[in-house]
Protein backbone atom coordinates (compact mmCIF):
# COMPACT_ATOMS: atom_id res chain seq x y z
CA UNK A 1 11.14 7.39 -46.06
CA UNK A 2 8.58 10.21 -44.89
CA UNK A 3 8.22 13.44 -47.17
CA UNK A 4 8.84 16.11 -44.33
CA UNK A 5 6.03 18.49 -44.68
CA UNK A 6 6.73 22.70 -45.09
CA UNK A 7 5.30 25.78 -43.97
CA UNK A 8 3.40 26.95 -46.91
CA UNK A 9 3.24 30.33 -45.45
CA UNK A 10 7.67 30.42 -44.43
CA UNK A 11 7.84 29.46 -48.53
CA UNK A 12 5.86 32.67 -49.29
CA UNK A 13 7.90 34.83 -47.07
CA UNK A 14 10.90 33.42 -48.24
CA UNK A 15 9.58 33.65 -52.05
CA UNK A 16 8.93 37.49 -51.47
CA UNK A 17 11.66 38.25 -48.91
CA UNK A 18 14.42 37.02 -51.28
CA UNK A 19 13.68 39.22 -54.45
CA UNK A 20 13.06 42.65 -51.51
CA UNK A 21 16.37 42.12 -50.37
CA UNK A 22 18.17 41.29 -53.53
CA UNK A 23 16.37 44.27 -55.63
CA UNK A 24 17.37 46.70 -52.03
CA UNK A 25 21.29 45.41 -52.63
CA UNK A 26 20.71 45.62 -56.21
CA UNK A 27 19.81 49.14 -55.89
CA UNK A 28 22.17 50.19 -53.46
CA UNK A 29 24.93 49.17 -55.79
CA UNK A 30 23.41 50.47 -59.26
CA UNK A 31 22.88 53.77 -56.66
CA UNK A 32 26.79 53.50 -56.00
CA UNK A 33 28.19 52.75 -59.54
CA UNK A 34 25.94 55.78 -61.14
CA UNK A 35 26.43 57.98 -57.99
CA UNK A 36 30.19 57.40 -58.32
CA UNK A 37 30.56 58.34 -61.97
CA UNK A 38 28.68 61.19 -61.82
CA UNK A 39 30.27 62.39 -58.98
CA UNK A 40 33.62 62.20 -61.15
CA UNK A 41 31.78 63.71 -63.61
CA UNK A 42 31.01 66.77 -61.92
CA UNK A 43 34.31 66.99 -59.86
CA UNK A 44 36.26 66.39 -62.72
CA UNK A 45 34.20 69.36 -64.30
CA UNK A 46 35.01 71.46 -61.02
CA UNK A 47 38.79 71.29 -61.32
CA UNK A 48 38.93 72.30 -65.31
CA UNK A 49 36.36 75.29 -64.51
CA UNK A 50 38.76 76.13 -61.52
CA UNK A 51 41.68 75.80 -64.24
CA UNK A 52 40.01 78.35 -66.59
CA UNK A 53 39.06 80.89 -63.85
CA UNK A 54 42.41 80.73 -62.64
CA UNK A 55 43.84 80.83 -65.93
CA UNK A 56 42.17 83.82 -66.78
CA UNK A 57 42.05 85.78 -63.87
CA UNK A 58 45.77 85.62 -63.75
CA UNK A 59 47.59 85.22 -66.99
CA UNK A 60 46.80 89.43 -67.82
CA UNK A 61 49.38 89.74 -64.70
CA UNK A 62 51.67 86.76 -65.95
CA UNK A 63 51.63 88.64 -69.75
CA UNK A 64 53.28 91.17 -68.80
CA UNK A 65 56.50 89.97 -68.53
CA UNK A 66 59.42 88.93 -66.15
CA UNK A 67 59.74 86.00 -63.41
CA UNK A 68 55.81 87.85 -61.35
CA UNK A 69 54.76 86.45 -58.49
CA UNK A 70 51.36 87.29 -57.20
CA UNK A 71 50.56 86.99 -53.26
CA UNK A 72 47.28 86.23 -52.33
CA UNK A 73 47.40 87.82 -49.02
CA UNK A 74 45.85 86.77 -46.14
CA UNK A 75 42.50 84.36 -45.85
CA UNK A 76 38.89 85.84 -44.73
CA UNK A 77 38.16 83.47 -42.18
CA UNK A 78 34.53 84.08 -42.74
CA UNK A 79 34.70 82.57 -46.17
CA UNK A 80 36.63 79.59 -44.48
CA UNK A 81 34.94 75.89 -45.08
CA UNK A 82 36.24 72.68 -43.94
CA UNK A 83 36.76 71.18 -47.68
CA UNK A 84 38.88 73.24 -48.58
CA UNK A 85 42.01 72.20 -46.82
CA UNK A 86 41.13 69.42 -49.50
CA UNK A 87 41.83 71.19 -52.10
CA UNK A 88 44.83 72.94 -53.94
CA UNK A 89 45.68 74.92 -56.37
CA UNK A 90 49.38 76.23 -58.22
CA UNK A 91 50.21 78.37 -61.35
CA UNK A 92 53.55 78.13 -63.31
CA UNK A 93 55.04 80.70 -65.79
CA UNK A 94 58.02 79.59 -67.51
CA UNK A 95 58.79 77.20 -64.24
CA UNK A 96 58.74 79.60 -62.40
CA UNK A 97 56.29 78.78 -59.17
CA UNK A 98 53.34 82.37 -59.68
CA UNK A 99 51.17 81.53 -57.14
CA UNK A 100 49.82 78.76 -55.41
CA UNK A 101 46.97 78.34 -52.43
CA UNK A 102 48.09 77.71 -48.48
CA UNK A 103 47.08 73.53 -48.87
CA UNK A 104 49.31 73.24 -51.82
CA UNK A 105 52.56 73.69 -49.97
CA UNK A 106 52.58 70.47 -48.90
CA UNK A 107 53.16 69.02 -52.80
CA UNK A 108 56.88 70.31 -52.72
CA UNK A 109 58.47 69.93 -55.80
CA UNK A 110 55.66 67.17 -56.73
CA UNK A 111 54.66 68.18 -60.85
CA UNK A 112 51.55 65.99 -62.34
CA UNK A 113 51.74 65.58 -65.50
CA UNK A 114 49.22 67.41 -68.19
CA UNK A 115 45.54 66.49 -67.52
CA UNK A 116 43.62 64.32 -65.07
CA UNK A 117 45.61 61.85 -62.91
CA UNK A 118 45.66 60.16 -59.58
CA UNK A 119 48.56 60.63 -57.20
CA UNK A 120 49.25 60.39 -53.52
CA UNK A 121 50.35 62.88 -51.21
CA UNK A 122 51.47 62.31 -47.98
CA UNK A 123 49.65 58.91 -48.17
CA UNK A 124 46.42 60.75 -49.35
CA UNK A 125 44.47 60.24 -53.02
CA UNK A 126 44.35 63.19 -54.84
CA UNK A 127 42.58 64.26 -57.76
CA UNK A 128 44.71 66.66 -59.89
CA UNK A 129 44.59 68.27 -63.50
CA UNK A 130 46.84 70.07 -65.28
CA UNK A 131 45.90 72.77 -67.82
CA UNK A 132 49.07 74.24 -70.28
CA UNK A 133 49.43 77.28 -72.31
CA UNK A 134 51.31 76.38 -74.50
CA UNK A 135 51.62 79.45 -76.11
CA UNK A 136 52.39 81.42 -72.84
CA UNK A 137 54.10 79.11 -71.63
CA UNK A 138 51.60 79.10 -68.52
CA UNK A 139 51.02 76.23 -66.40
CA UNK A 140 47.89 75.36 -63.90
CA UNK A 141 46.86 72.80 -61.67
CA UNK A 142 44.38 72.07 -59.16
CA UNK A 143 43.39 69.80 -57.20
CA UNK A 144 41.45 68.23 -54.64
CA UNK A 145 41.44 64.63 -52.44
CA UNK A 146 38.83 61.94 -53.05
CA UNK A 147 38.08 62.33 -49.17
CA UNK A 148 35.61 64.87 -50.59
CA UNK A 149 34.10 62.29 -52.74
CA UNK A 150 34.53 59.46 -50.66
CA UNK A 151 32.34 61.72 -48.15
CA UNK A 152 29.69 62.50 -50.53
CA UNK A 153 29.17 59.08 -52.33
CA UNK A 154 28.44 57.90 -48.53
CA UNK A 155 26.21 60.20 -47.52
CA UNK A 156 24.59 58.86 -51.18
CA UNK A 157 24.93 55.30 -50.05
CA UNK A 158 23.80 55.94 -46.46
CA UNK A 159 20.61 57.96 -47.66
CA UNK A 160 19.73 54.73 -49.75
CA UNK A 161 20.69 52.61 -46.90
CA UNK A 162 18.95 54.31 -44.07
CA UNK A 163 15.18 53.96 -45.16
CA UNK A 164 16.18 50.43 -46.31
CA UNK A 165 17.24 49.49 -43.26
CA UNK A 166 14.24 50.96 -41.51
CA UNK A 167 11.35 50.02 -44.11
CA UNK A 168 12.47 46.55 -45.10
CA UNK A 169 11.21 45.35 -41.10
CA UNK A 170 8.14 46.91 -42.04
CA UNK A 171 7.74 45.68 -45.45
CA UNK A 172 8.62 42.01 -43.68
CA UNK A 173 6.19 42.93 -40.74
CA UNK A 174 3.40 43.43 -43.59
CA UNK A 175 4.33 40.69 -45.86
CA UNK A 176 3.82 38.87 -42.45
CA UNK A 177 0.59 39.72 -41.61
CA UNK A 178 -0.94 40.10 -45.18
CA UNK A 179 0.49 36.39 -45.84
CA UNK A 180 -1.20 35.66 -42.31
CA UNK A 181 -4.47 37.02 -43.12
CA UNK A 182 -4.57 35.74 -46.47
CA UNK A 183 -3.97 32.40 -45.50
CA UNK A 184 -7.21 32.45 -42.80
CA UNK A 185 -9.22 31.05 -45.29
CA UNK A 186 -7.24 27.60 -45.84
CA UNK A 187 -6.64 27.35 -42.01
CA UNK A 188 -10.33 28.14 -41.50
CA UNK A 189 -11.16 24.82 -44.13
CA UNK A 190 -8.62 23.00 -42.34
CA UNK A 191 -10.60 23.66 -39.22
CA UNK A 192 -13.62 23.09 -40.02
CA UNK A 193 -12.75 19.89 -41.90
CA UNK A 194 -11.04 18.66 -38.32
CA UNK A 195 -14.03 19.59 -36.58
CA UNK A 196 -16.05 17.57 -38.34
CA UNK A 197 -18.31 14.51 -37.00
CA UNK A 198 -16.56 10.94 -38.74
CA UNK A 199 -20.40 10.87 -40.47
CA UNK A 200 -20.78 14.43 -41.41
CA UNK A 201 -20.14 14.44 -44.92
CA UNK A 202 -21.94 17.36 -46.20
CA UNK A 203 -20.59 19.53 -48.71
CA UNK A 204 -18.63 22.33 -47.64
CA UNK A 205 -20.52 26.07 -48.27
CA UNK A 206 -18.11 27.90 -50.96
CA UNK A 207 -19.33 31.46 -49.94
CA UNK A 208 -16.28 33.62 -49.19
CA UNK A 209 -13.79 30.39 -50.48
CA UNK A 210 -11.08 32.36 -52.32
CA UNK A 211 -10.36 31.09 -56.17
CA UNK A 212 -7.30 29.58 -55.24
CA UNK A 213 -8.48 27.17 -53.09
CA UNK A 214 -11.84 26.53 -54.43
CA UNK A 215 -10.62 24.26 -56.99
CA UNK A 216 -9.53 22.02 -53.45
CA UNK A 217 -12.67 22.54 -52.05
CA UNK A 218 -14.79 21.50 -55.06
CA UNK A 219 -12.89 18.37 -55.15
CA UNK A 220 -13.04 17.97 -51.16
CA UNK A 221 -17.12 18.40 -51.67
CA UNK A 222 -17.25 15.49 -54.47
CA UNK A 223 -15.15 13.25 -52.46
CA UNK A 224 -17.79 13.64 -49.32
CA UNK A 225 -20.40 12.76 -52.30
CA UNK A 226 -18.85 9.30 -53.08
CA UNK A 227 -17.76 8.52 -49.81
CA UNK A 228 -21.14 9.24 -48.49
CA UNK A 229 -22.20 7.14 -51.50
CA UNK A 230 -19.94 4.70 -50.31
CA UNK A 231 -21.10 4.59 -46.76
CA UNK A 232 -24.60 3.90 -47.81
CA UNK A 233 -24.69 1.53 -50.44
CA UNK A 234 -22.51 -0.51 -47.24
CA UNK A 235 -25.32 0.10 -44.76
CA UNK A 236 -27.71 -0.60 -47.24
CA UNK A 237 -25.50 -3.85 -47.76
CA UNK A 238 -25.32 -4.61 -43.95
CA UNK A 239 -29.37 -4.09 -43.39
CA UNK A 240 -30.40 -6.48 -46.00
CA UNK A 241 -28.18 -8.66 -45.18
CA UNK A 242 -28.74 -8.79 -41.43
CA UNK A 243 -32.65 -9.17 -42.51
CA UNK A 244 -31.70 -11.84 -45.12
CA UNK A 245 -29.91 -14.00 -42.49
CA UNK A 246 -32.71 -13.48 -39.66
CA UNK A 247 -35.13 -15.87 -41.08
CA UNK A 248 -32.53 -19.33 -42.47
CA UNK A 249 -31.19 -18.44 -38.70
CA UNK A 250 -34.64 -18.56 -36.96
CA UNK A 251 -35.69 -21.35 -38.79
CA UNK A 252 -32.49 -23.66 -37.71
CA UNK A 253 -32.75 -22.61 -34.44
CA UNK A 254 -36.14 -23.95 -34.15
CA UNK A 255 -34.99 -26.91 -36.24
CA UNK A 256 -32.19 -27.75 -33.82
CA UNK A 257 -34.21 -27.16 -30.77
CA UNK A 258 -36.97 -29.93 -32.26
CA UNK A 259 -33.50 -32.11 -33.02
CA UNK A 260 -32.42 -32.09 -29.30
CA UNK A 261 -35.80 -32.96 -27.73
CA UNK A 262 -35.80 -36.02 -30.24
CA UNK A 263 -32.18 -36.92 -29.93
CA UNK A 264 -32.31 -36.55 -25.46
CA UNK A 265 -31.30 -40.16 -25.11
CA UNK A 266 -28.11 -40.18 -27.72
CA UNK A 267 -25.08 -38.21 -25.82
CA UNK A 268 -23.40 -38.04 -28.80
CA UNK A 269 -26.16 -36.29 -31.12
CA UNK A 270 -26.66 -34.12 -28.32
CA UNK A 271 -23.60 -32.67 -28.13
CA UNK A 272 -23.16 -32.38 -31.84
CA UNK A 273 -27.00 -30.29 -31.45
CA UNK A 274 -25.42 -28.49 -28.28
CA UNK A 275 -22.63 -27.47 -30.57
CA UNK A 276 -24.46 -26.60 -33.43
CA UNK A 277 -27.45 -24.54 -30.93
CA UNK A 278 -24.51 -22.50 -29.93
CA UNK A 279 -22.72 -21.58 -33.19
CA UNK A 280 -26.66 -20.78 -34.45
CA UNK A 281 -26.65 -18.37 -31.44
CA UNK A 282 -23.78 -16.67 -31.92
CA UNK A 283 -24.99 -16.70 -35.56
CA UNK A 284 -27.98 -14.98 -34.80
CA UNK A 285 -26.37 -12.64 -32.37
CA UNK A 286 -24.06 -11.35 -34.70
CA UNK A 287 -27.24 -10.50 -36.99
CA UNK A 288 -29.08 -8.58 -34.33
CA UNK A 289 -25.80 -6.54 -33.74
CA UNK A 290 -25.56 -5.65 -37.38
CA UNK A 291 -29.27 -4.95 -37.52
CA UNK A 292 -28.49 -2.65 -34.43
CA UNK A 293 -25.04 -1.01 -36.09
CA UNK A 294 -27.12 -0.59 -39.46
CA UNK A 295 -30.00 1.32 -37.54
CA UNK A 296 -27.97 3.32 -35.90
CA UNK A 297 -25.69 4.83 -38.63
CA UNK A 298 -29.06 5.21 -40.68
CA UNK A 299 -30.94 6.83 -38.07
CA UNK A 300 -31.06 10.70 -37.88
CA UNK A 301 -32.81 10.95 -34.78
CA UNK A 302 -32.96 13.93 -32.33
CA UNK A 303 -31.53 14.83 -29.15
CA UNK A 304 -33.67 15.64 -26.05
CA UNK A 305 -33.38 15.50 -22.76
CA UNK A 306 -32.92 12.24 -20.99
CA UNK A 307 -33.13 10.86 -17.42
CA UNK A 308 -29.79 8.55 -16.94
CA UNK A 309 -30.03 7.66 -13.75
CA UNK A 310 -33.80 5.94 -15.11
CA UNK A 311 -32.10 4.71 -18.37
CA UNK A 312 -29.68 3.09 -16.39
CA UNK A 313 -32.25 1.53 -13.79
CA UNK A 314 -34.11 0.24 -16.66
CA UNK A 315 -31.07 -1.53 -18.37
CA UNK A 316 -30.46 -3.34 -15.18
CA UNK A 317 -33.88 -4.45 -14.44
CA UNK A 318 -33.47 -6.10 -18.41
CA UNK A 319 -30.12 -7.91 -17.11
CA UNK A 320 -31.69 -8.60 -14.07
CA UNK A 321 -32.64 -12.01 -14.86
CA UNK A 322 -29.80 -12.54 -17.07
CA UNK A 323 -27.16 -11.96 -13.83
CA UNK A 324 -29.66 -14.02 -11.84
CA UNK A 325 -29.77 -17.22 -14.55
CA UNK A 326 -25.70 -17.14 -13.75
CA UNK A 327 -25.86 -16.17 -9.91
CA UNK A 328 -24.64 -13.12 -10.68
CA UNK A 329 -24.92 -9.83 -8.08
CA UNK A 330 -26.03 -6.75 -9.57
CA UNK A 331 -24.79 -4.07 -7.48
CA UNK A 332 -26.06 -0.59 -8.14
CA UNK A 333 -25.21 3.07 -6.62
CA UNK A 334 -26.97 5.63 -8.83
CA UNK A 335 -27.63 9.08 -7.97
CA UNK A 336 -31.22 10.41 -8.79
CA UNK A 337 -31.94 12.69 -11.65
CA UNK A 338 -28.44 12.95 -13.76
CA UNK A 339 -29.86 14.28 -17.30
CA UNK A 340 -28.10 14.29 -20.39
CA UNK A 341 -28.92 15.53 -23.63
CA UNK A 342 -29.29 12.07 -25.91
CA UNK A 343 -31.28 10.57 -27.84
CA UNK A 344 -33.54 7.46 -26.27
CA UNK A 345 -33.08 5.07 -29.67
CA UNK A 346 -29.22 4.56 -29.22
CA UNK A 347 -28.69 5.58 -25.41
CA UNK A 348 -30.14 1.50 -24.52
CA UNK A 349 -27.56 0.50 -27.03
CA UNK A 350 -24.46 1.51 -25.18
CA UNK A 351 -25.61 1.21 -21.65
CA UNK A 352 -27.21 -2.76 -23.06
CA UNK A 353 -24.00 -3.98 -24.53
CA UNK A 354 -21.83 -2.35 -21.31
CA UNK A 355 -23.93 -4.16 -19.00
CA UNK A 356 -24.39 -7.65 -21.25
CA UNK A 357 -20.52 -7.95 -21.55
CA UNK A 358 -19.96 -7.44 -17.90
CA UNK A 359 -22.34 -10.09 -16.88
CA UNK A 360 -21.42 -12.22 -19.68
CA UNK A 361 -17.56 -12.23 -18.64
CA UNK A 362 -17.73 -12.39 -15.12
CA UNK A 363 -17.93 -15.91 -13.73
CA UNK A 364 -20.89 -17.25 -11.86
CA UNK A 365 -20.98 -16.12 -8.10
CA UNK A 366 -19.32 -12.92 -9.05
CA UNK A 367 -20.49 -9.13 -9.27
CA UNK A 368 -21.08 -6.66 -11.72
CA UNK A 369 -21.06 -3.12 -10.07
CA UNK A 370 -22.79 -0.20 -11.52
CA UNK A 371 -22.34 3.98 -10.38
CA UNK A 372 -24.01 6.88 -11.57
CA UNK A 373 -22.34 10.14 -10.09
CA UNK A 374 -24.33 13.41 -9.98
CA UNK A 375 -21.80 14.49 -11.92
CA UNK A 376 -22.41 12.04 -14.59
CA UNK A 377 -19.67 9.33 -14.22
CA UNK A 378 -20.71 5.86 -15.19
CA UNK A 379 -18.89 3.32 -13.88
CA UNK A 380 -19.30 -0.62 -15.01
CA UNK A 381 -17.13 -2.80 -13.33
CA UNK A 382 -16.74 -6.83 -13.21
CA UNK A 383 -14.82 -9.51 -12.33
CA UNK A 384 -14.15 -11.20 -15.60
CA UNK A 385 -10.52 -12.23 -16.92
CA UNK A 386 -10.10 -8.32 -17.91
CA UNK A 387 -8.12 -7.32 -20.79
CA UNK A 388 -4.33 -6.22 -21.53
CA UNK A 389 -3.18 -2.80 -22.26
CA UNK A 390 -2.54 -3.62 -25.68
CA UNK A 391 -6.12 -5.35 -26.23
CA UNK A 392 -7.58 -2.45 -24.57
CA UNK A 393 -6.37 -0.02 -27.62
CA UNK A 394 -7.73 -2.49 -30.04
CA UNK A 395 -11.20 -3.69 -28.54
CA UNK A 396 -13.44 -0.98 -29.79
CA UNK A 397 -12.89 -2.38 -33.81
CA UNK A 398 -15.49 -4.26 -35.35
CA UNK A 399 -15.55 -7.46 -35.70
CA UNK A 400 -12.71 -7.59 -32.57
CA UNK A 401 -12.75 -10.36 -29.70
CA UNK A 402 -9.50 -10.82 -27.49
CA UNK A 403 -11.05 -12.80 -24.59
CA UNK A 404 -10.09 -16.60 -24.39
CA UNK A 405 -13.06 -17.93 -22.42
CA UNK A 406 -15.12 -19.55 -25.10
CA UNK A 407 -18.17 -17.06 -24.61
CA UNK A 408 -20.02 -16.09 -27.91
CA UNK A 409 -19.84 -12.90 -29.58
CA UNK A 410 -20.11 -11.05 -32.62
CA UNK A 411 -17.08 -8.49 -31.86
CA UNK A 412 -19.88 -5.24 -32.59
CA UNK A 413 -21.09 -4.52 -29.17
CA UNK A 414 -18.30 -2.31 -27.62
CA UNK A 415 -17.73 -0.79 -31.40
CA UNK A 416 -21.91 0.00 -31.35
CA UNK A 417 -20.86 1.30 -27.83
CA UNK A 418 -18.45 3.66 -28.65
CA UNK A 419 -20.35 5.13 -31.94
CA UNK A 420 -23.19 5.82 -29.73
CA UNK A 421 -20.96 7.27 -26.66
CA UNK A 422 -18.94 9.23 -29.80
CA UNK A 423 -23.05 10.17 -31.20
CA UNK A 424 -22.83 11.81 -27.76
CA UNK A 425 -20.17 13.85 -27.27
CA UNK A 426 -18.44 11.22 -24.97
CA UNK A 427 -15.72 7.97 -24.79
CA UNK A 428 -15.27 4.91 -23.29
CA UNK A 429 -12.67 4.16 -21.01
CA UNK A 430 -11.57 1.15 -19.99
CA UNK A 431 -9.03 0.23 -16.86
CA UNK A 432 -8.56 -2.57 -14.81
CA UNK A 433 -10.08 -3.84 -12.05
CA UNK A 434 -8.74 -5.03 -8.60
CA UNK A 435 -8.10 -7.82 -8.28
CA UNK A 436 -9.16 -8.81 -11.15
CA UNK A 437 -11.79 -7.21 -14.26
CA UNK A 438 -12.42 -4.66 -16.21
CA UNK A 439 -13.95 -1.07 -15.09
CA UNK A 440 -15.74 0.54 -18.20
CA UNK A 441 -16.03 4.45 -17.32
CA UNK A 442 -18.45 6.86 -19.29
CA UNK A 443 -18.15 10.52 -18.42
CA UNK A 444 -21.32 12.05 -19.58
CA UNK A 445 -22.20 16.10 -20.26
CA UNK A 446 -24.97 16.35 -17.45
CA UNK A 447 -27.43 19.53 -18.26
């Protein structure tokens, strides 16, 4: 089963988002449970002050003796407010009903009973508390509905709210973009790791790497260093090799050859030499193309400017003979002048091995065409057997040979072919041919 992979940036959003929003709702509600008592607090305070100041302002008159009843006369309606038809007030002497404010008539015969308490009126909280003289037998209340708290706990709440609503976004938007930014650096690595040539292991320059992600980077630099080692000790493997097995080769080869002139009259030895001739061929072709791959992934040499349409008309005059030995038609349309920027050690690699396999797969009497747009197409087709779709993905691995004629071959030349076409900025394609063949295409940056 496949790990999914993650947005390393969505977990740091969510990582910081989460404890924003729950320390904004934590907030709001500490906001609301302290708001709310203090609130009480300070009502509650409002109503006994109330109690007092009506107490005293009124109990002088009340002292004096009999069933009093004090009017209040009417209201200023410039000291009118819209709170207080939500709140009340009533003063009893002896039961007897002394005064009482213009909201209050609504309570009826409604008595609270000494102190705070909650009631409803009419369907409507109220706060009420109830102050007795004992000793003068004096009673007052007041009171007030929580719709005046309610109101002013909310407009708390909302304050809170309000910039929370508006600055989280923002706070997000930034978290966003500083998360964004700070991540360039990794992306940028990530990038220029991509970007990278398949042999360009050099280390990777730790000026302006962040501390975080140096520790990657270090490691990233010492695994270049042993891959690189790696690479080398295997070219260094491949070379000696090759330049081991060139001599034992030459020397059979001549040995068979002097075999076969003395053995002309057997059929039977002669075929067995035949035989052998051939396998020490392919041998010794083999070695060439891993003296060729080992040069070329040792060499460092230079680009410069190249004349492809003469490259190509030298290749051809080196097959010439070659296409000629198997009456082979060499069929050429290049356009004059197409330069490239390449370098003139590997460029007769790939155009050599393009050109050998054509002629060596296409049967005799057939033709090997070769264009040269001034655009820089190359175009190598023949008339050999071809290859299947599924072949064609797998052909450019070394040490790969899907044809079924017989021919000899080492399996390197279209992987030498497609390093040096990849040393140069460029691929190989291959489609079919009608009727029959293969069509090798190389689209080259002209200059």
């Amino acid at each position: 089963m496949k790990n999914k992979s993650y947005s390393l940036r969505k977990r740091l959003l969510i990582w910081i988002s989460f404890p924003v929003l729950l320390a904004c709702l934590l907030t709001v509600l500490l906001a609301f449970v302290f708001s709310w008592h203090e609130i009480e607090e300070v009502y509650d305070a409002q109503l006994v002050h109330s109690a007092k100041t009506l107490l005293q302002m009124t109990e002088h008159e009340i002292g004096q003796g009999g069933n009093v009843t004090i009017a209040l006369g009417p209201e200023n309606a410039n000291l009118q407010h819209r709170y207080e038809k939500k709140m009340a007030f009533r003063i009893w002497h002896r039961d007897h009903l002394v005064t009482q404010s213009a909201n209050s008539a609504e309570f009826g015969d409604f008595h609270a009973p000494p102190g705070f308490s909650d009631q409803m009126i009419n369907e409507k909280p109220w706060r009420f508390f109830v102050f007795v003289d004992a000793e003068k037998d004096i009673r007052v209340e007041t009171s007030e509905r929580y719709a005046i708290r309610y109101e002013l706990i909310g407009q708390l709440v909302t304050s809170l709210v309000i910039p929370i609503v508006l600055f989280v976004p923002v706070i997000f938007i930034i978290v966003y973009v500083g998360t964004r930014y700070a991540l360039k650096p990794l992306l940028r690595l990530s990038v220029l790791v991509d970007h990278r040539h398949s042999d360009d292991l050099k280390p990777i320059a730790m000026n302006g790497i962040p501390s975080e992600i140096a520790p990657l980077t270090s490691a990233m630099n010492r695994l270049f260093i042993r891959i690189e080692d790696s690479f080398r000790r295997e070219r260094e493997f491949t070379d000696h090799a090759a330049h081991e097995l060139r001599t034992p080769l030459a020397a059979m080869k001549t040995q068979t050859q002097v075999l076969m002139r003395q053995f002309q009259g057997d059929e039977s030895a002669a075929e067995g030499f035949n035989n052998l001739h051939e396998t020490i061929e392919r041998a010794s072709h083999m070695v060439e193309q891993l003296l060729s791959l080992a040069r070329l992934q040792n060499e460092t040499a230079s680009f410069e400017h190249l004349d492809l349409s003469e490259c190509l008309r030298q290749e051809i005059h080196e097959f010439s003979l070659l296409a000629k030995d198997k009456s082979i038609s060499l069929v050429s349309e290049i356009a004059d002048s197409v330069f490239v920027l390449g370098q003139s050690e590997t460029l007769p690699l790939l155009l050599g091995n393009i050109i050998g396999n054509a002629i060596k797969y296409t049967p005799g009497g057939g033709c090997v065409k070769i264009t040269l747009s001034v655009d820089g197409v190359m175009a190598i087709s023949d008339a050999g057997p071809g290859l299947s779709d599924d072949e064609k993905k797998h052909v450019f691995g070394r040490f790969v040979r899907v044809d079924k004629t017989g021919k000899t071959g080492s399996g390197l030349g279209l992987s030498i072919a497609e390093w040096v076409a990849n040393l140069h900025g460029t691929h190989i394609i291959l489609t079919d041919n009608v009727p029959n063949g293969l069509v090798a295409t190389v689209p080259w940056k002209t200059i």
